[in-house]
Protein backbone atom coordinates (compact mmCIF):
# COMPACT_ATOMS: atom_id res chain seq x y z
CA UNK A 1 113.78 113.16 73.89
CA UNK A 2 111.13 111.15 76.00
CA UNK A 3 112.31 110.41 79.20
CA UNK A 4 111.90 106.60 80.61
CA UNK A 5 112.52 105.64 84.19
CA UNK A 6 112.77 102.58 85.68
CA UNK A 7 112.50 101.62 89.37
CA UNK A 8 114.30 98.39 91.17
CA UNK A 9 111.39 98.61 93.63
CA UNK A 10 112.84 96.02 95.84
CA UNK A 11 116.36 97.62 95.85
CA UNK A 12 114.31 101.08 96.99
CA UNK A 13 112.28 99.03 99.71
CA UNK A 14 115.66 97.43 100.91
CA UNK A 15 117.77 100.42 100.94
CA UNK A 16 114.70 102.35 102.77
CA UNK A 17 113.90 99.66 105.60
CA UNK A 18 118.17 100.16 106.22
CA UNK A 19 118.53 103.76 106.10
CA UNK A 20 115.81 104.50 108.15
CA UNK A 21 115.48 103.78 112.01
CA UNK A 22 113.34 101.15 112.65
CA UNK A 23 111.52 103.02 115.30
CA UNK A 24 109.89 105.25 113.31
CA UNK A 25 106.49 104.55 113.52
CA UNK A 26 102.87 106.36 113.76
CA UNK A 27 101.44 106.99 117.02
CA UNK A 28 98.93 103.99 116.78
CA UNK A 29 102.27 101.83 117.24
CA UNK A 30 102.52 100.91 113.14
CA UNK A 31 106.10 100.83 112.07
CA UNK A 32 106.46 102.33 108.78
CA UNK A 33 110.56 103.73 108.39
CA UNK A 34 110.19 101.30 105.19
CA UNK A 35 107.37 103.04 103.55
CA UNK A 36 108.77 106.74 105.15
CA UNK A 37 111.53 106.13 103.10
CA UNK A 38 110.42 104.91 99.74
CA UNK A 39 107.87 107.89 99.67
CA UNK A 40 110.55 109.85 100.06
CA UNK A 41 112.73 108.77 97.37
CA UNK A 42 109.95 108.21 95.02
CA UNK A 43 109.38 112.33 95.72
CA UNK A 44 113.31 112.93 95.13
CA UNK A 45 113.46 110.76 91.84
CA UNK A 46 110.33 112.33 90.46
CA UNK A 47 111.88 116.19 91.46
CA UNK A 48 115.05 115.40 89.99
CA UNK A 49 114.47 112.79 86.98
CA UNK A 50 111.27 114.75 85.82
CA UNK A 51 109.79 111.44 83.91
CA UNK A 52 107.81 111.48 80.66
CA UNK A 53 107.47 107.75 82.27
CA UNK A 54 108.00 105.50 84.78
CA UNK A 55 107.26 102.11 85.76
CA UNK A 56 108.61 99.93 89.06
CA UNK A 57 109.56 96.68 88.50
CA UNK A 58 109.52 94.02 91.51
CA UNK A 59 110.90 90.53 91.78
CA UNK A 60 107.49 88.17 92.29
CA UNK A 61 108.72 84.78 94.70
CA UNK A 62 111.78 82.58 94.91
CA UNK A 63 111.48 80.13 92.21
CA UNK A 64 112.77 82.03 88.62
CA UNK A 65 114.09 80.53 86.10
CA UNK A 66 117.42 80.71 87.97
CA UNK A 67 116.52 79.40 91.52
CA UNK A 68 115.06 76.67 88.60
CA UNK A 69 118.31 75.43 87.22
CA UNK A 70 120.37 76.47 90.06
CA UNK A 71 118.63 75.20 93.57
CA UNK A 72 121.13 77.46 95.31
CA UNK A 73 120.55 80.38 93.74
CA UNK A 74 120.59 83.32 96.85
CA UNK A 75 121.38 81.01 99.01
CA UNK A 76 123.64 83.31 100.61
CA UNK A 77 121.72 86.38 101.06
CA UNK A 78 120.91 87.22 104.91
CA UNK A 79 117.63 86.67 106.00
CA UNK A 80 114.93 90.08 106.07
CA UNK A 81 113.66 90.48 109.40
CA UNK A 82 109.47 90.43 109.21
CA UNK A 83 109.26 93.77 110.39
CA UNK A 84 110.49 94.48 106.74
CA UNK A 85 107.89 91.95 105.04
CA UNK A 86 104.94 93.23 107.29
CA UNK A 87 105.47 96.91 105.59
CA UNK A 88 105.18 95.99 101.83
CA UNK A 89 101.02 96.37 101.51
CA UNK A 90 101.57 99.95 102.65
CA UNK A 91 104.78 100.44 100.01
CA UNK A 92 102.09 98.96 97.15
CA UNK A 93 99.56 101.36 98.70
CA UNK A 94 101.54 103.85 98.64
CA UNK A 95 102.57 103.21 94.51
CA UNK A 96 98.85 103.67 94.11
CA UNK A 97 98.43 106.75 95.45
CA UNK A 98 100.76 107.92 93.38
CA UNK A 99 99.29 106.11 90.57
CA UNK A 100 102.73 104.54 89.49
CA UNK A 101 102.71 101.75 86.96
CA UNK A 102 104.29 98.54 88.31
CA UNK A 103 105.20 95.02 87.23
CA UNK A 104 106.51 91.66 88.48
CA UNK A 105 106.52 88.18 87.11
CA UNK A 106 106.82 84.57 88.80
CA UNK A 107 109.30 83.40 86.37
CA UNK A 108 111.78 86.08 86.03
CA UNK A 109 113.26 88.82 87.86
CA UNK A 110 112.89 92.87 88.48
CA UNK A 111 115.84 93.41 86.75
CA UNK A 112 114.68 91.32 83.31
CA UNK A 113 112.02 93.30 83.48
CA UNK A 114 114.08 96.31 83.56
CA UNK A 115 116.58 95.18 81.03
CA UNK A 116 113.30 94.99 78.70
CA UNK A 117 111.52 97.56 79.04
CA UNK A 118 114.96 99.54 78.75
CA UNK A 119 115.55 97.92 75.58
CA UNK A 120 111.92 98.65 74.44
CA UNK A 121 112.82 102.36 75.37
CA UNK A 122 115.89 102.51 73.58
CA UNK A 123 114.07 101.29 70.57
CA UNK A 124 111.75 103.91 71.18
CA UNK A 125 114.34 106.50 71.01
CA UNK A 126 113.74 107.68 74.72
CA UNK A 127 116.59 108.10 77.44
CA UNK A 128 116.18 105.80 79.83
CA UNK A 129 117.34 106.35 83.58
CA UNK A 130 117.53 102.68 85.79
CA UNK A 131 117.15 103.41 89.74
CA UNK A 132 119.05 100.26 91.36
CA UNK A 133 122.24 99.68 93.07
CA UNK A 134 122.41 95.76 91.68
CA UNK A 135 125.25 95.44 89.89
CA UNK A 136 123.43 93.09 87.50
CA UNK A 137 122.11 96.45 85.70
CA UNK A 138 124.98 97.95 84.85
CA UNK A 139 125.50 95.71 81.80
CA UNK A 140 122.40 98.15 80.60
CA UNK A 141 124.50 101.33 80.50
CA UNK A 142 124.74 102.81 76.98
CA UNK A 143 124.73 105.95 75.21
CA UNK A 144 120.72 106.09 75.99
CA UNK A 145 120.48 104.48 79.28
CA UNK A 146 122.17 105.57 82.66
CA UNK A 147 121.99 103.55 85.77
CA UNK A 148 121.19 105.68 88.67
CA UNK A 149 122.60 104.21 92.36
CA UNK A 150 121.05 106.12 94.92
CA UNK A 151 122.59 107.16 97.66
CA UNK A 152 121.42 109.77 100.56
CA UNK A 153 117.88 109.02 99.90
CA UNK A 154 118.53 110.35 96.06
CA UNK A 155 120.56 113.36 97.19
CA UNK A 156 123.82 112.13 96.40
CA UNK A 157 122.97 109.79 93.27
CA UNK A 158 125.38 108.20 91.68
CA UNK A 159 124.79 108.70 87.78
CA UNK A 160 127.06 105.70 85.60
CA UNK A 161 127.29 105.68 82.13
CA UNK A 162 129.42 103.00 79.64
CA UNK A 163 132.47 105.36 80.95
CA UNK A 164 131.61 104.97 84.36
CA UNK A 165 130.67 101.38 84.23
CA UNK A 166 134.30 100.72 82.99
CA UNK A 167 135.66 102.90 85.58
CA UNK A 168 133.97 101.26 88.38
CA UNK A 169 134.49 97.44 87.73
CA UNK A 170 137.44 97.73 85.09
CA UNK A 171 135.09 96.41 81.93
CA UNK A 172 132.70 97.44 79.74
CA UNK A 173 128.89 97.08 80.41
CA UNK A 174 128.95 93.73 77.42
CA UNK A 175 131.79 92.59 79.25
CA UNK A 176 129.89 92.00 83.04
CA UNK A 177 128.53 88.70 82.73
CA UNK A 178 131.92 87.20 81.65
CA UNK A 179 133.43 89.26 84.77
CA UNK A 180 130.44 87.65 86.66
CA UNK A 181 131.41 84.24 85.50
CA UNK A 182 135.27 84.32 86.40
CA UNK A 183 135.19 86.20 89.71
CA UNK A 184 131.75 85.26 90.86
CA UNK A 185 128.54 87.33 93.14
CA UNK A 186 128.67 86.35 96.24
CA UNK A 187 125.06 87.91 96.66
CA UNK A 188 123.60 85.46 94.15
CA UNK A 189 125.64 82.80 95.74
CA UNK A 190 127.70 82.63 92.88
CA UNK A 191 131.39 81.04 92.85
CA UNK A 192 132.51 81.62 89.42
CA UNK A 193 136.38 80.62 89.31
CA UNK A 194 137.86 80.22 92.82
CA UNK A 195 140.61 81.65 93.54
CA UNK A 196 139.72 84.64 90.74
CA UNK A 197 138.89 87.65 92.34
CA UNK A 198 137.68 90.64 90.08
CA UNK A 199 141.47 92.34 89.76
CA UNK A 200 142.40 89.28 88.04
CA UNK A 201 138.86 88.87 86.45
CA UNK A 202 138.98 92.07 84.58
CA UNK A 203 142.60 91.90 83.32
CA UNK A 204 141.97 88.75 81.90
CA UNK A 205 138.76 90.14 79.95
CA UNK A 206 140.64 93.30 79.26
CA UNK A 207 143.02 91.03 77.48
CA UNK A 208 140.68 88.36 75.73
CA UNK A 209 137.28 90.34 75.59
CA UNK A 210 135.21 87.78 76.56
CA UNK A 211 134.82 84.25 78.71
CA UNK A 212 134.72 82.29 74.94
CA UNK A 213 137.88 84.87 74.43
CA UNK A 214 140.15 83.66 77.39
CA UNK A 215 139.16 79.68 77.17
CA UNK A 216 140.66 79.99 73.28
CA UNK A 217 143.69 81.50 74.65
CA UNK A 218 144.30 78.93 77.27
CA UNK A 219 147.32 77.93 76.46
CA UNK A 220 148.68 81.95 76.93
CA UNK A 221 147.36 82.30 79.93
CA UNK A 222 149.92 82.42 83.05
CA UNK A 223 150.33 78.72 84.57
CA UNK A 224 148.50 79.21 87.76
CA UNK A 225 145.63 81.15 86.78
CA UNK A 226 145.43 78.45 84.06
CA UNK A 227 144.70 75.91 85.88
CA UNK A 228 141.87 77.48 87.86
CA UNK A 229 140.54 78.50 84.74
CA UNK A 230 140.61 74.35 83.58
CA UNK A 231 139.34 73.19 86.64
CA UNK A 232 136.48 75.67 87.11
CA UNK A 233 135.67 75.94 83.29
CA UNK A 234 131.90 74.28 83.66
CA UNK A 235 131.21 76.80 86.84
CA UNK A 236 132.63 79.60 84.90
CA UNK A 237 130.13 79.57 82.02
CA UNK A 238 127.11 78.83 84.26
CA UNK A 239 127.80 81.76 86.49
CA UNK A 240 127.83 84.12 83.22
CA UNK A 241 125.13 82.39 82.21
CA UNK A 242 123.17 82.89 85.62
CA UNK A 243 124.30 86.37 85.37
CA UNK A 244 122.49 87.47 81.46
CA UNK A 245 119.77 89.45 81.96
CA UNK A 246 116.87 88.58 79.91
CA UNK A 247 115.74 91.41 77.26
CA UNK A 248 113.14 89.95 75.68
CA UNK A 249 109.57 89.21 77.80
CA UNK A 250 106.48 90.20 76.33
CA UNK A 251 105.82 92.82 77.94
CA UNK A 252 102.88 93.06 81.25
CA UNK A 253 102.42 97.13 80.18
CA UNK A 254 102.80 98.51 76.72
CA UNK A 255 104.73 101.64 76.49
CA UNK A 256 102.41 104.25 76.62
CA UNK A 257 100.92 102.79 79.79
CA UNK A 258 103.68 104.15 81.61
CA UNK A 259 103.15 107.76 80.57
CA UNK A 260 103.00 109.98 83.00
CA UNK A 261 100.03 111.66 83.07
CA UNK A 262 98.34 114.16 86.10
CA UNK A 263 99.38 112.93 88.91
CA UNK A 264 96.94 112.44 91.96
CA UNK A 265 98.15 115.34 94.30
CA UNK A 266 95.22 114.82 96.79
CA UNK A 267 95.57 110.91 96.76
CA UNK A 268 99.19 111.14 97.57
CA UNK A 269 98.38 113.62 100.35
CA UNK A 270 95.41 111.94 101.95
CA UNK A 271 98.03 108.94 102.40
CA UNK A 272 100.57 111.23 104.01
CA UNK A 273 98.65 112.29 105.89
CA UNK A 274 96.98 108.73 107.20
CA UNK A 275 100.90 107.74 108.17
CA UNK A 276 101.48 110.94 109.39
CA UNK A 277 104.14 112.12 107.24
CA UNK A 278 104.46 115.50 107.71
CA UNK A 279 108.01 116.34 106.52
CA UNK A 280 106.91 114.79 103.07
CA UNK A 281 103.69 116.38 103.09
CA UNK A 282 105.44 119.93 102.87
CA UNK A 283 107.80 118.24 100.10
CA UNK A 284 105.29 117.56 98.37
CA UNK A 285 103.68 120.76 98.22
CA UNK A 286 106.67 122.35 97.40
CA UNK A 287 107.59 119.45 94.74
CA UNK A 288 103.84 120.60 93.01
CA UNK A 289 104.77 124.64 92.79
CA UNK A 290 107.80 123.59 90.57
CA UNK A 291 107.74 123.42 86.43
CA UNK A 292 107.37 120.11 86.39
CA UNK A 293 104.87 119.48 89.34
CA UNK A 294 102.57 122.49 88.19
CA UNK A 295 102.01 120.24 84.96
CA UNK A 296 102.17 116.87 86.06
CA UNK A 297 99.92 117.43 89.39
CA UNK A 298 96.64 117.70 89.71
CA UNK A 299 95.40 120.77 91.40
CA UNK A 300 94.13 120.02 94.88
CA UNK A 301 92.36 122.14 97.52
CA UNK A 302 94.40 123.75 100.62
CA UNK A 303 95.48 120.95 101.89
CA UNK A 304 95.45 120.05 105.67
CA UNK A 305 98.75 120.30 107.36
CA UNK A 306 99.56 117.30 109.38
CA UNK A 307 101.55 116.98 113.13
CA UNK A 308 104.73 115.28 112.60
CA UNK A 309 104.95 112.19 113.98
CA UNK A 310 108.21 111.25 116.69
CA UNK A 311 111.70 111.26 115.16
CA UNK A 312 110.45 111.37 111.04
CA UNK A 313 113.44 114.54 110.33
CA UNK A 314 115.45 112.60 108.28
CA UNK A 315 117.08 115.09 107.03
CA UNK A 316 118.78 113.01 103.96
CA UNK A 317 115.66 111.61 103.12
């Protein structure tokens, strides 16, 4: 079975610029612990996912379809500090050293996208793995696609499934955008039902299946978590709707653009070596002598070993 995977590349970028210290930077003074860090678990995905192909999808600007009907949309997410923003050429130069297929779109999201080209996978009859820790994605899991949280710069990966969906939020993966609706995302800066927190949220689905489920069964529904239910009704179903992912864009890259072919062993090296990465640089020697590398990378000459730079052992990463 072909093997798809699919890359939240703003999740990766986030969870890099966090987990590694912002100090880390080349000795011209260029801070780059954001791009250290996504190299690095673009090398640990590859070693361990071994892709037949992969594509990285990344939200475009602030004004989708949902900041569009819902001004507020985000609202409550903390502000990035710039010395995040001022890294992201060198992450997109860094995808193209690698020669990575990636996509974005002004009116929707990274993780339509995603939900797309994972449903054009499935069709496909391919597995499909989804790298992303946004909770939005986990209405994807099936029998063919498992969403991947990373954790440990990929070491410790957390690997969810319909089962472990369930498990995790206490419904099933069809189940998450009436879940959203009743208890909420307070990362979106969505309310949902106040007073409805996501115990009381998934009992109630568990009970009535759906959102249209529990408003039919009003009148069986407990007194006081009636009544929130009533008053927050409208708010309810625009949260769930807020929270469907969209499945079906025409897609920016057909399928078999995404293949993974050779990939550029000396390009990806040169870079290294220009941010002076030299813990990665050995990875990824080591990542081209396995099965996989030996027929997915292209042969290079000896390649020239670079000084580390100060305080790049990250050991997790």
């Amino acid at each position: 079975m072909e093997h798809l995977v699919l890359i939240d590349g703003h999740h990766l970028m986030y969870r890099a610029y966090w987990a590694i210290p912002r100090t880390l930077k080349t000795r011209a003074g260029e801070q780059v612990n954001t791009v250290f860090g996504m190299a690095s678990m673009l090398l640990n995905i590859i070693m361990t996912e071994e892709p037949d192909s992969l594509l990285i999808c990344f939200d475009e600007g602030n004004e989708t379809f949902r900041h569009q009907e819902n001004e507020t949309y985000k609202d409550g997410r903390a502000e990035t500090p710039d010395d995040f923003y001022v890294q992201i050429p060198r992450v997109f130069e860094l995808i193209e050293a690698f020669g990575i297929r990636h996509v974005s779109d002004a009116q929707y999201e990274a993780d339509d996208l995603i939900c797309t080209y994972a449903k054009e996978g499935e069709k496909n009859g391919m597995k499909v793995t989804v790298v992303s820790g946004d909770r939005d994605l986990l209405q994807l899991a099936s029998d063919n696609v498992t969403i991947v949280i990373p954790h440990k710069g990929y070491h410790q990966a957390e690997y969810l499934g319909p089962k472990g969906v369930e498990e995790k939020l206490g419904v099933r993966p069809d189940q998450i955008a009436s879940y959203k609706g009743l208890c909420g995302d307070k990362s979106d800066n969505l309310s949902g039902v106040m007073g409805i927190g996501p115990k009381t949220a998934a009992e109630l689905i568990g009970k009535y299946e759906s959102l249209d489920g529990i408003y039919n069964n009003l009148s069986d529904v407990r007194p006081a978590v009636r009544e929130k239910l009533e008053r927050d009704k409208e708010q309810a179903y625009f949260c769930e709707h807020m929270a469907e992912l969209v499945g079906d864009i025409s897609l920016p890259l057909k399928m078999e653009e995404l293949e993974v072919g050779e990939l550029p062993t000396k390009e990806i090296a040169e870079f290294f070596q220009e941010m002076e990465f030299s813990l990665l640089f050995k990875r990824l020697q080591s990542l081209t002598q396995t099965p996989f590398g030996k027929v997915h990378f292209e042969e290079a000459e000896e390649m020239v070993v670079i000084a580390p730079i100060k305080k790049e052992q990250m050991s997790m990463f």
